[in-house]
Protein backbone atom coordinates (compact mmCIF):
# COMPACT_ATOMS: atom_id res chain seq x y z
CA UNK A 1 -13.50 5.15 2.29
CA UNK A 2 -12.69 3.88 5.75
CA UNK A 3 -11.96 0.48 7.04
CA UNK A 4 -13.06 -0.66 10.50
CA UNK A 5 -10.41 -3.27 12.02
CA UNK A 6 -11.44 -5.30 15.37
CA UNK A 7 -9.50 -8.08 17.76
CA UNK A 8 -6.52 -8.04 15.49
CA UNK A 9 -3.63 -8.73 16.72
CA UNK A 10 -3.58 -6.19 19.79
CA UNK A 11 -5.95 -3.51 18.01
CA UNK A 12 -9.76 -4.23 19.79
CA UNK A 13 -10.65 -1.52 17.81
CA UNK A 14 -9.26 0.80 14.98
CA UNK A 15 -10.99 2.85 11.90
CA UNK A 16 -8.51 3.85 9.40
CA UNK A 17 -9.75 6.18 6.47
CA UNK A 18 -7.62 5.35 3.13
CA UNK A 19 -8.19 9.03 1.55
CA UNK A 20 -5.48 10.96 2.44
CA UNK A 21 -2.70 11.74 0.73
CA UNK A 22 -0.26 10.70 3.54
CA UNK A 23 -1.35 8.61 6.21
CA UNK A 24 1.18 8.46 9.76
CA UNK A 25 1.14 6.00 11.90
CA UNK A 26 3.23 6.15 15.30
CA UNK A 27 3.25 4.83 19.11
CA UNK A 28 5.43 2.44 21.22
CA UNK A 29 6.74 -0.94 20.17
CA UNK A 30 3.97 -3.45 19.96
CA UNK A 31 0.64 -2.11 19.60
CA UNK A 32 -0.30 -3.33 16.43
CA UNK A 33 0.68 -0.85 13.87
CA UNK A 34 2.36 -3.21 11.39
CA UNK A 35 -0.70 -5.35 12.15
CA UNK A 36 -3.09 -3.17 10.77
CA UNK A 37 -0.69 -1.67 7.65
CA UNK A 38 -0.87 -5.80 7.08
CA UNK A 39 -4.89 -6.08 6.61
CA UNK A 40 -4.68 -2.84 4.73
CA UNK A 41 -2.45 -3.91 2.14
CA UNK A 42 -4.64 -7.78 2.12
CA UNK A 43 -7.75 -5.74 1.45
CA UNK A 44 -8.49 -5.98 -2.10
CA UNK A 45 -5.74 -8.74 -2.94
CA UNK A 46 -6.88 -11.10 -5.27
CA UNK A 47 -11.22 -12.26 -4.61
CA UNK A 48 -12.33 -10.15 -2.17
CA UNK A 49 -15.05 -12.57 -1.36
CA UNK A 50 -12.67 -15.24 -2.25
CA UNK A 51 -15.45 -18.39 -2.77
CA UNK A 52 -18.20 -16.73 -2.37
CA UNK A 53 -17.41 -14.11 -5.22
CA UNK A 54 -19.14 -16.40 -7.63
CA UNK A 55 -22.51 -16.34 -5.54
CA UNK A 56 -22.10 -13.02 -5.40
CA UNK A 57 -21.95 -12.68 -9.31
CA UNK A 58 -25.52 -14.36 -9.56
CA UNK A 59 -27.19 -10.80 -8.10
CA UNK A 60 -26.18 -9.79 -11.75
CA UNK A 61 -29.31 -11.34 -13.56
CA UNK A 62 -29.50 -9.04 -16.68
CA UNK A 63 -30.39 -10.87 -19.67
CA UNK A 64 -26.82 -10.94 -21.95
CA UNK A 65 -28.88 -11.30 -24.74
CA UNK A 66 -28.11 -7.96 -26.75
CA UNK A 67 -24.32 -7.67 -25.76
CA UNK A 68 -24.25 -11.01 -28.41
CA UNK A 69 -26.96 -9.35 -30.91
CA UNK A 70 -26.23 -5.69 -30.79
CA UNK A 71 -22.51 -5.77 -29.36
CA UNK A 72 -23.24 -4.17 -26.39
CA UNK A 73 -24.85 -3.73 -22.92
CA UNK A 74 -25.82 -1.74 -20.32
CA UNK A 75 -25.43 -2.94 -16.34
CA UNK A 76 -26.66 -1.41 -13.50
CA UNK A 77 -24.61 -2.31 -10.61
CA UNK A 78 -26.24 -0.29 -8.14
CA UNK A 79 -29.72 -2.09 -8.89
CA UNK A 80 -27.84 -5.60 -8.30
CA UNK A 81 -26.18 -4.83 -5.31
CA UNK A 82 -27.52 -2.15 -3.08
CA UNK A 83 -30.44 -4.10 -1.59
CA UNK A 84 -27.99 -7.00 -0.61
CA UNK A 85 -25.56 -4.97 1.64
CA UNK A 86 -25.78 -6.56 5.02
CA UNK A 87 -25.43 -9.93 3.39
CA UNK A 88 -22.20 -8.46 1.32
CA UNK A 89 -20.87 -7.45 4.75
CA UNK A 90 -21.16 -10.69 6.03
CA UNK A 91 -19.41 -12.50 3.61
CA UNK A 92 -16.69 -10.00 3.44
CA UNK A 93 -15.87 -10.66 7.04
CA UNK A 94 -16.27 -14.08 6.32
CA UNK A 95 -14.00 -14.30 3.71
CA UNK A 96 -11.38 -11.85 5.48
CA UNK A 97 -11.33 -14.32 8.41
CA UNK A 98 -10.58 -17.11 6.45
CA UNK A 99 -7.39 -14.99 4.15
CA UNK A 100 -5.89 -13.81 7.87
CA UNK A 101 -3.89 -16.76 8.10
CA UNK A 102 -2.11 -16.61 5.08
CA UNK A 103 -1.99 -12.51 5.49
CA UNK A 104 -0.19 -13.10 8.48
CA UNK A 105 1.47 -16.22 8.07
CA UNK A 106 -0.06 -17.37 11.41
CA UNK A 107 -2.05 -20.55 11.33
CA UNK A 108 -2.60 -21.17 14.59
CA UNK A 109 -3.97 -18.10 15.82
CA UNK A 110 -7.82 -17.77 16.72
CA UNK A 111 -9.03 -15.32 14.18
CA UNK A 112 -12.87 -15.79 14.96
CA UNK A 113 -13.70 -13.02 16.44
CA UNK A 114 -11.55 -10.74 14.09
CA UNK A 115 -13.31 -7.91 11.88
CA UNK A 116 -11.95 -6.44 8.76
CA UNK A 117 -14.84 -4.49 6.83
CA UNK A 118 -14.91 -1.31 4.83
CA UNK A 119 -17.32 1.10 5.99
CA UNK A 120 -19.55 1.24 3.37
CA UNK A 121 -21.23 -2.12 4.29
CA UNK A 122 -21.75 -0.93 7.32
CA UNK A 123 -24.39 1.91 6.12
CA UNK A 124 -26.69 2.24 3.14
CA UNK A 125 -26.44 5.54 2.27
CA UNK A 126 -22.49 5.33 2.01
CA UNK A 127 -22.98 1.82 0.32
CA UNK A 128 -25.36 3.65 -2.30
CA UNK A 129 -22.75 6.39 -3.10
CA UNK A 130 -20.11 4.03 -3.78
CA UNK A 131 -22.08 1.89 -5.97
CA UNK A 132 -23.23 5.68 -7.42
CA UNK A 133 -19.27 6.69 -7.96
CA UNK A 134 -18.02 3.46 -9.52
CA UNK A 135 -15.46 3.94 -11.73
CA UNK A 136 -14.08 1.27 -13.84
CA UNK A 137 -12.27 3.46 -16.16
CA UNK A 138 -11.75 1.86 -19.61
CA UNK A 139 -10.96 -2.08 -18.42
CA UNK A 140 -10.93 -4.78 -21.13
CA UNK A 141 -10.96 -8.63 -20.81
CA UNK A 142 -10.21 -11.14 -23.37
CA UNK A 143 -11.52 -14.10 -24.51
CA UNK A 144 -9.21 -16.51 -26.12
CA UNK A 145 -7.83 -15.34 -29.18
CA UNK A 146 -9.31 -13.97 -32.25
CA UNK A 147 -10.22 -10.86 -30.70
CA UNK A 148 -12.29 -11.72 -28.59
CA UNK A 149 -12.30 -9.29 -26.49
CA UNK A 150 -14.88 -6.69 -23.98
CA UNK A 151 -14.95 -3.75 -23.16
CA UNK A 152 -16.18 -2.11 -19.63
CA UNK A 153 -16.79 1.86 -19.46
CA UNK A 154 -17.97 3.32 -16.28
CA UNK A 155 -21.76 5.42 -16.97
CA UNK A 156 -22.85 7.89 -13.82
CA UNK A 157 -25.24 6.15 -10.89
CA UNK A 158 -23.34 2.94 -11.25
CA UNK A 159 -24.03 1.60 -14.79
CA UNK A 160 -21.12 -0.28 -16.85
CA UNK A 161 -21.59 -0.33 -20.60
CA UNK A 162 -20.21 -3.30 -21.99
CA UNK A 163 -18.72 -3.72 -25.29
CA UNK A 164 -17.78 -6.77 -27.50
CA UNK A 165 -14.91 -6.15 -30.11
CA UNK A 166 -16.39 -6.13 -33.81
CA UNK A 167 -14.37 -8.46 -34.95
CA UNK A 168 -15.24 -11.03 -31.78
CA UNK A 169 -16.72 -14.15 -32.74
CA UNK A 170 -18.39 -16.24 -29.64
CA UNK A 171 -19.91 -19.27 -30.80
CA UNK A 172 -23.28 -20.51 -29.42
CA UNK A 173 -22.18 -22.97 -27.07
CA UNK A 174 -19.54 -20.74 -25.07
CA UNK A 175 -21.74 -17.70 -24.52
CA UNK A 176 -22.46 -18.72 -20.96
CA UNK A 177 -19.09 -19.02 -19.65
CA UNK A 178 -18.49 -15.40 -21.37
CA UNK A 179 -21.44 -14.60 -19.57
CA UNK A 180 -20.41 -16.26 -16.30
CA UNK A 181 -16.92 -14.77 -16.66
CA UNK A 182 -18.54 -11.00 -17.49
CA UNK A 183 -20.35 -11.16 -14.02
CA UNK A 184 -17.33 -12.26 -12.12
CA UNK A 185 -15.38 -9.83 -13.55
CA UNK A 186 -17.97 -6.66 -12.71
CA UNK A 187 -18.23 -8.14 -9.12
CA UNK A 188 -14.33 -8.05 -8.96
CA UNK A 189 -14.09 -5.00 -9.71
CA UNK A 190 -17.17 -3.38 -7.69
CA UNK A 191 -15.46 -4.41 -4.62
CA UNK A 192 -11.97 -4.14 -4.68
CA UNK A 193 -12.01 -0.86 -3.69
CA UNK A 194 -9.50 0.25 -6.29
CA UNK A 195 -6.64 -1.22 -3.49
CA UNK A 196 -5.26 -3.96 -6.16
CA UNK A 197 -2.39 -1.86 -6.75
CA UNK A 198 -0.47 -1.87 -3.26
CA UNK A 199 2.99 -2.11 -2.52
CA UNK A 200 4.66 -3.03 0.74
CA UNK A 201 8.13 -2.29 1.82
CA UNK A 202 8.49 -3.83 4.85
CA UNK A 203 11.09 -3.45 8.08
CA UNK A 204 13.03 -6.91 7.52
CA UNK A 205 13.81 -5.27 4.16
CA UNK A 206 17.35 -5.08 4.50
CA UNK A 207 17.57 -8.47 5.12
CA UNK A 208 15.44 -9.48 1.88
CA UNK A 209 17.84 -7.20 -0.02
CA UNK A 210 20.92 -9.22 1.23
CA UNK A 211 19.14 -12.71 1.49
CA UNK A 212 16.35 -13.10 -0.90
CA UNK A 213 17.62 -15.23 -3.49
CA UNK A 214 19.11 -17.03 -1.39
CA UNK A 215 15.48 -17.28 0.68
CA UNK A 216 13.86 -18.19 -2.14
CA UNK A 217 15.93 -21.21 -3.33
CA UNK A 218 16.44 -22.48 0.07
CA UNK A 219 13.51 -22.00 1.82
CA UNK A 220 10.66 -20.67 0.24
CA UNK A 221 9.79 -23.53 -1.55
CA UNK A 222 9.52 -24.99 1.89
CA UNK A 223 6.62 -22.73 2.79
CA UNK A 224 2.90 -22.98 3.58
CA UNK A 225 3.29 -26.55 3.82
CA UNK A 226 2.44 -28.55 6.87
CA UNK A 227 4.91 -29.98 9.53
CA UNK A 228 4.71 -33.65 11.18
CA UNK A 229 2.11 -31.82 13.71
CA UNK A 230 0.06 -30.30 10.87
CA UNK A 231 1.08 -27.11 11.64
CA UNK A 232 2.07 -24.71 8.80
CA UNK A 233 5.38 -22.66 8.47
CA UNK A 234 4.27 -19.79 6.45
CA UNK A 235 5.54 -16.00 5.75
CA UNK A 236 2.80 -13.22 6.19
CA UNK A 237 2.11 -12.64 2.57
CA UNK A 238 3.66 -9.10 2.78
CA UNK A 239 7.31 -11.20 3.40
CA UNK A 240 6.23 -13.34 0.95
CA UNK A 241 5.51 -10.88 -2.32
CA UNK A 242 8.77 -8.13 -0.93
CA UNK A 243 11.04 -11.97 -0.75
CA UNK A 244 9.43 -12.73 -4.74
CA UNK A 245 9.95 -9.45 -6.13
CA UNK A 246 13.28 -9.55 -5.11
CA UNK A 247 14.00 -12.85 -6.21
CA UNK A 248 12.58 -11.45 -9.70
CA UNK A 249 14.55 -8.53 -9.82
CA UNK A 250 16.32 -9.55 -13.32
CA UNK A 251 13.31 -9.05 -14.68
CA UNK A 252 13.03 -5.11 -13.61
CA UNK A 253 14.97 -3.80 -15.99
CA UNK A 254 12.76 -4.63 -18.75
CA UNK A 255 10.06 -2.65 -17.22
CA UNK A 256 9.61 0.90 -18.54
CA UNK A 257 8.71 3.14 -15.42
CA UNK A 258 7.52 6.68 -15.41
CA UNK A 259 9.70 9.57 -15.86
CA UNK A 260 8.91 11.35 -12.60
CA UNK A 261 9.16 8.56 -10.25
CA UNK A 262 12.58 7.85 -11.82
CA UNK A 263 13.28 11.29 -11.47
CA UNK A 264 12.47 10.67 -7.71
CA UNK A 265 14.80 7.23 -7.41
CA UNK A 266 17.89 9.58 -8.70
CA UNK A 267 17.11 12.25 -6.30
CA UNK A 268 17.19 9.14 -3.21
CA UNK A 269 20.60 8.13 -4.96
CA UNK A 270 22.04 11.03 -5.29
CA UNK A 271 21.40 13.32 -2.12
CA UNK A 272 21.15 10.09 0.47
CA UNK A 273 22.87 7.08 -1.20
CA UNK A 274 25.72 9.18 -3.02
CA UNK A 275 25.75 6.27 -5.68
CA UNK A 276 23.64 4.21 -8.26
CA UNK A 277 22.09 0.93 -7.60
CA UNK A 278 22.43 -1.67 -10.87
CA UNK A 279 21.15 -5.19 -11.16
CA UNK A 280 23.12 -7.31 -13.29
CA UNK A 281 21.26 -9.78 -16.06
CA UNK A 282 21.50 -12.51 -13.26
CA UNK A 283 19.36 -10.07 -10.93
CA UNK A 284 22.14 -9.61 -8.84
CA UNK A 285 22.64 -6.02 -7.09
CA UNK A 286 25.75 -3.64 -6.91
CA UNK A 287 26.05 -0.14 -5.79
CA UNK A 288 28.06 1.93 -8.43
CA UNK A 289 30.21 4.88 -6.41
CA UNK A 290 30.36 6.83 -9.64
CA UNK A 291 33.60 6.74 -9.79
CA UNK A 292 35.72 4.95 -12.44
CA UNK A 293 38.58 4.48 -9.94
CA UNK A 294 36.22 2.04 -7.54
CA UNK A 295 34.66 -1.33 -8.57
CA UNK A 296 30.93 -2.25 -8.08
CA UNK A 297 30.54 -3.81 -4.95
CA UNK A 298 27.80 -6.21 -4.31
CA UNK A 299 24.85 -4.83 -1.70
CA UNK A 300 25.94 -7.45 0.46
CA UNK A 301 28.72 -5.53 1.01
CA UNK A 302 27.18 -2.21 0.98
CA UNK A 303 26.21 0.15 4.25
CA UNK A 304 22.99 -0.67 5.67
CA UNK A 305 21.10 2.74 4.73
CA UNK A 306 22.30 1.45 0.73
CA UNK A 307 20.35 -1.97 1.60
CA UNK A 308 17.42 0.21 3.49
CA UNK A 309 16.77 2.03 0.60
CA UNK A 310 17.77 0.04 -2.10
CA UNK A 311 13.58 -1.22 -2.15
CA UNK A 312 12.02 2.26 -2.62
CA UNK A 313 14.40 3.27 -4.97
CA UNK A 314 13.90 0.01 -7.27
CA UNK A 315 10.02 0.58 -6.34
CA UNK A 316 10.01 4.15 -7.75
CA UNK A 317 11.70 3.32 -10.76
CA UNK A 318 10.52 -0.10 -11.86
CA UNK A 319 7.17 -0.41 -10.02
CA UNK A 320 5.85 3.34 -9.34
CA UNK A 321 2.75 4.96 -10.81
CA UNK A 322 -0.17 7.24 -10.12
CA UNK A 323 -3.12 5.92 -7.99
CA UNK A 324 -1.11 3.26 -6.40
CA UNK A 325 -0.94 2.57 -2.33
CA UNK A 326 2.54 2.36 -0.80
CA UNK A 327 3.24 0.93 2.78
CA UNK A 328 6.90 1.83 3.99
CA UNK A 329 7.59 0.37 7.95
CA UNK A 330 10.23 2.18 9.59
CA UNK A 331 11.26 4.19 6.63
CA UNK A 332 14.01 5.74 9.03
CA UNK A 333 15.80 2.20 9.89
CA UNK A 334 19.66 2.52 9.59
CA UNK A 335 19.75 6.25 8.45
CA UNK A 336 21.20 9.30 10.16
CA UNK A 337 18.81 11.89 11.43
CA UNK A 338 19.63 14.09 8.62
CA UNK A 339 18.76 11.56 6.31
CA UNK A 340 15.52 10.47 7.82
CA UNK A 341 14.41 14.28 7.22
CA UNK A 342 15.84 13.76 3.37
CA UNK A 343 13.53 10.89 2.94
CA UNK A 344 10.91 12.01 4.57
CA UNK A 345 10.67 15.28 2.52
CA UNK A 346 10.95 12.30 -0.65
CA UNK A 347 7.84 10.68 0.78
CA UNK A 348 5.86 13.77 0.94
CA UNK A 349 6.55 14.55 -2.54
CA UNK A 350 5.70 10.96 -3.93
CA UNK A 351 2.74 11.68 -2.08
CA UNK A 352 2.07 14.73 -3.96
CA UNK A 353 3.34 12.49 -7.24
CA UNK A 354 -0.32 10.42 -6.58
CA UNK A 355 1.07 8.02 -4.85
CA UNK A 356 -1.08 7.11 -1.84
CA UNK A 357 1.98 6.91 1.20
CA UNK A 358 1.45 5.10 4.67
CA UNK A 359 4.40 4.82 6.61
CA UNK A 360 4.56 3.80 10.12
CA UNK A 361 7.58 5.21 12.93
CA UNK A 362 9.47 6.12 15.29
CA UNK A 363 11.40 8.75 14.06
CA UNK A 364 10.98 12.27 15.60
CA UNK A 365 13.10 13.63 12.89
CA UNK A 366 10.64 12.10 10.63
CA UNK A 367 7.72 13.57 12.12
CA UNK A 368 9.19 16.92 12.49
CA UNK A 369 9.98 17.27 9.14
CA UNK A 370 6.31 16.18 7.86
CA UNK A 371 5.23 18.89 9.92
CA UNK A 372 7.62 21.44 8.67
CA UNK A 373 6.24 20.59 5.17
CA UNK A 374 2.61 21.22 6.47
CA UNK A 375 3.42 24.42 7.83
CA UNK A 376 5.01 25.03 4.51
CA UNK A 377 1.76 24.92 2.57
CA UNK A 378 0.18 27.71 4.53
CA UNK A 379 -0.17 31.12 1.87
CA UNK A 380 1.66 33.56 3.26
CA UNK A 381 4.01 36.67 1.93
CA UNK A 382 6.47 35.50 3.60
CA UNK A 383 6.48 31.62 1.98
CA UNK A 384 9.01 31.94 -0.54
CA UNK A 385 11.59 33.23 1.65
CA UNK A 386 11.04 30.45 3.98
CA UNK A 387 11.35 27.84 1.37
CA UNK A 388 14.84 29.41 -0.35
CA UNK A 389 16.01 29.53 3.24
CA UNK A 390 15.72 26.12 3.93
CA UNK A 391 16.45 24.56 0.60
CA UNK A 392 12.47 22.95 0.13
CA UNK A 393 11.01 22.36 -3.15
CA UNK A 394 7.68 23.72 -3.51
CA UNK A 395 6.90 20.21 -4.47
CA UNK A 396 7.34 19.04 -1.17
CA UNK A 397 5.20 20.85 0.88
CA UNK A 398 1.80 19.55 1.92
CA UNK A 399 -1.32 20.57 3.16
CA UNK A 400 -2.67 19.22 6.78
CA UNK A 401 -6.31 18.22 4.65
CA UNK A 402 -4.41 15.66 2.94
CA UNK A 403 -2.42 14.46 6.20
CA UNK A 404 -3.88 11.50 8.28
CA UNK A 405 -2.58 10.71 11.89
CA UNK A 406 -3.13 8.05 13.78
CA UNK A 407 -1.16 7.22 17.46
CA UNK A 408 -1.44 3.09 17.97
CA UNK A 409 -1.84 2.77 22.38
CA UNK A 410 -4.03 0.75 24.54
CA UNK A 411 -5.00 -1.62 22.12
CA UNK A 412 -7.15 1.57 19.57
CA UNK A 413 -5.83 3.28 17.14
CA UNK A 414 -6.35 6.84 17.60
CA UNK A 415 -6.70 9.69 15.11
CA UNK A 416 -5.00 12.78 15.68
CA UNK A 417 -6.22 16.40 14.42
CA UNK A 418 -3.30 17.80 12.18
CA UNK A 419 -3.17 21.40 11.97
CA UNK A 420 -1.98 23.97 10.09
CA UNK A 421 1.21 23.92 11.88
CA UNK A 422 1.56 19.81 12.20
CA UNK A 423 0.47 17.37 14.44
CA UNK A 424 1.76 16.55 18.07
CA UNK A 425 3.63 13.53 18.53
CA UNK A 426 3.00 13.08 22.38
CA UNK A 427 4.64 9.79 23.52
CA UNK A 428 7.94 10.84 21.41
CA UNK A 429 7.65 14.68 22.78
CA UNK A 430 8.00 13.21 26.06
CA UNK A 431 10.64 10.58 25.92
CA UNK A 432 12.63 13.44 24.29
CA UNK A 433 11.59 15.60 27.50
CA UNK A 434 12.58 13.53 30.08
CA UNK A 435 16.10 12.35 28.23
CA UNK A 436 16.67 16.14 28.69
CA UNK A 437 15.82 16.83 32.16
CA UNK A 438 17.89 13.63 33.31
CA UNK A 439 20.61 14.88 31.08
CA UNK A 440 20.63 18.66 32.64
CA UNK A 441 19.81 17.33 36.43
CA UNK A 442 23.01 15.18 36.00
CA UNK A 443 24.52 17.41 34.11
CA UNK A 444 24.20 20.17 36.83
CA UNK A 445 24.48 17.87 39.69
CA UNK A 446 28.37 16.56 38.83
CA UNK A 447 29.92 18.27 37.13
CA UNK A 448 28.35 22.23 37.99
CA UNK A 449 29.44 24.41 40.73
């Protein structure tokens, strides 16, 4: 699926397709391509239709008769939605308008004229396919208590079979509200693209890490709440959920995360960080040298590549799993060039773990070693050698199908074809050029005979 972005931010125009493996963004400073990692990790949160989603659920007119009588149902999705696409796309945009503001924690901006749609609601043979591909996988919703529960189970060309529990009793009176409930739940999931499960690490991380208890008890409270001029102080909602999760990282360690992203976190800690991170039961953090001779120190304390980092690793071992979306901003902040190749070889392999990766830099280290793991992937003879040589796991390579790249200039975001042998980073290439020549023409001019 793609998304079309217009008139956000400084993007007039940009059409970002969410199924590759590894998505790239890059450019100069301010052009917009934080702006549009924002509306892709807002698309899907929460009601994608926010109050219309309940209008919406009315194209579902089945009779719910049987699921009550016989214990279950079948629901065509594709027969209640497919002939109401252009009006779907206009209340998407609608209702994306209207959720900017708090994405962005700008409410004084002019949003009217901005356009965030998936592509699919922009033509009806797409639209048809998705509705044909749904896949709900095996979702349940409950009911209050006594089992009350449903069952939803994804059927080819869009049909959901529905389910009651056995033992569910629904007594006469509340069967519409579970009916009402049923149909807001299907439209929920029809159209939230399967994006509900996004992560953002974003580039004022460091500071969270240091600051966000503290920003929570001080100042969040404070938030989305008018001033004297009815104006509203408000972080983008990104800020918001990276300042909460922080503020709830006590709670982490209960979490049981899965082996191989955990496997992962170590590898960050060991080969870049040279230490453990630890939360204490007061979800305070300290980096642990490993060595009995040294005391924890708090992160506050710690070097700033410890407090860049400290989010992915606590993502990939509390948060991680397969079929999520991650968003990393300037994954290269605060590290040494020979670390930003480390972790970018570690976000190539979560990519390959089934996490979907967008990051978004500067870094020509970064870049060059993405492309070094394309190249990688080619079959060749000569492949193994290559990869012994220079100490890559066959787990990190990657092919250039599954790469996405996309250089943010002149207000469009532009996709660029990736190769077999990488992609070319043009504006970087030639900053790096012309640092050279001045450096040789001085170079050669003072201090050469």
């Amino acid at each position: 699926m793609k998304v079309l972005i217009k008139n956000i931010g400084k993007i007039k125009e940009a059409e970002i397709d969410l199924n590759n493996q590894l998505t790239v963004f890059f450019g100069p400073n301010n052009t917009g391509k934080t702006y549009i990692s924002y509306c892709l990790y807002g698309l899907g949160k929460g009601q994608p239709f926010g109050n219309s989603i309940k209008s919406i659920s009315n194209y579902i007119n089945n009779s719910f008769d049987d699921l009550f009588s016989n214990g279950n149902i079948q629901i065509n999705l594709k027969e209640a939605f497919s002939n109401k696409r252009e009006y779907l796309r206009s209340k998407f945009i609608e209702s994306f308008r209207e959720f900017l503001p708090q994405l962005f924690g700008n409410y004084t901006s002019d949003f009217s004229q901005s356009i965030v749609v998936p592509s699919l609601f922009e033509n009806q043979v797409e639209f048809d396919e998705y509705l044909d591909k749904l896949s709900f996988g095996n979702a349940t919703s409950v009911f209050g208590q006594n089992n009350n529960s449903v069952r939803y189970t994804s059927k080819p060309g869009g049909v959901v079979e529905i389910q009651i529990n056995p033992n569910a009793v629904f007594n006469l009176e509340n069967r519409p509200n579970v009916v009402d409930s049923i149909k807001l739940i299907l439209t929920q999931f029809t159209f939230s693209f399967n994006l509900n499960s996004k992560f953002f690490i974003p580039a004022e991380r460091i500071g969270i890490a240091s600051f966000g208890k503290e920003l929570v008890l001080n100042r969040f409270s404070k938030t989305n709440f008018p001033t004297k001029n009815n104006e509203f102080i408000s972080y983008s909602l990104v800020i918001n959920d990276a300042i909460q999760q922080q503020f709830q990282i006590a709670n982490l360690q209960n979490r049981q995360g899965s082996e191989k992203f955990i496997t992962l976190a170590n590898e960050i800690e060991n080969e870049i960080l040279s230490g453990k991170l630890i939360i204490n039961e007061t979800g305070d953090v300290f980096y642990d040298y490993g060595n009995n001779d040294r005391t924890n120190i708090s992160i506050l304390n710690t070097a700033s590549t410890i407090k860049s980092l400290s989010s992915l690793v606590f993502y990939l071992r509390y948060y991680a799993y397969r079929g999520q979306t991650l968003f990393i901003d300037e994954p290269e902040a605060n590290l040494h060039p020979d670390n930003q190749r480390k972790i970018a070889r570690k976000l190539v392999k979560l990519s390959n773990l089934g996490i979907n990766v967008f990051i978004s830099t500067h870094s020509d280290y970064i870049i060059r070693e993405i492309n070094i793991m394309i190249m990688l992937s080619k079959q060749s003879a000569q492949i193994d050698d290559l990869i012994e040589k220079f100490k890559i796991s066959k787990e990190e390579k990657i092919s250039s199908s599954k790469v996405g790249v996309y250089f943010f200039n002149n207000n469009k975001a532009a996709k660029i074809n990736v190769s077999d042998t990488g992609f070319d980073a043009t504006t970087i290439d030639e900053t790096i050029l012309d640092q050279n020549q001045a450096l040789n023409e001085i170079r050669w001019t003072l201090f050469e005979d």
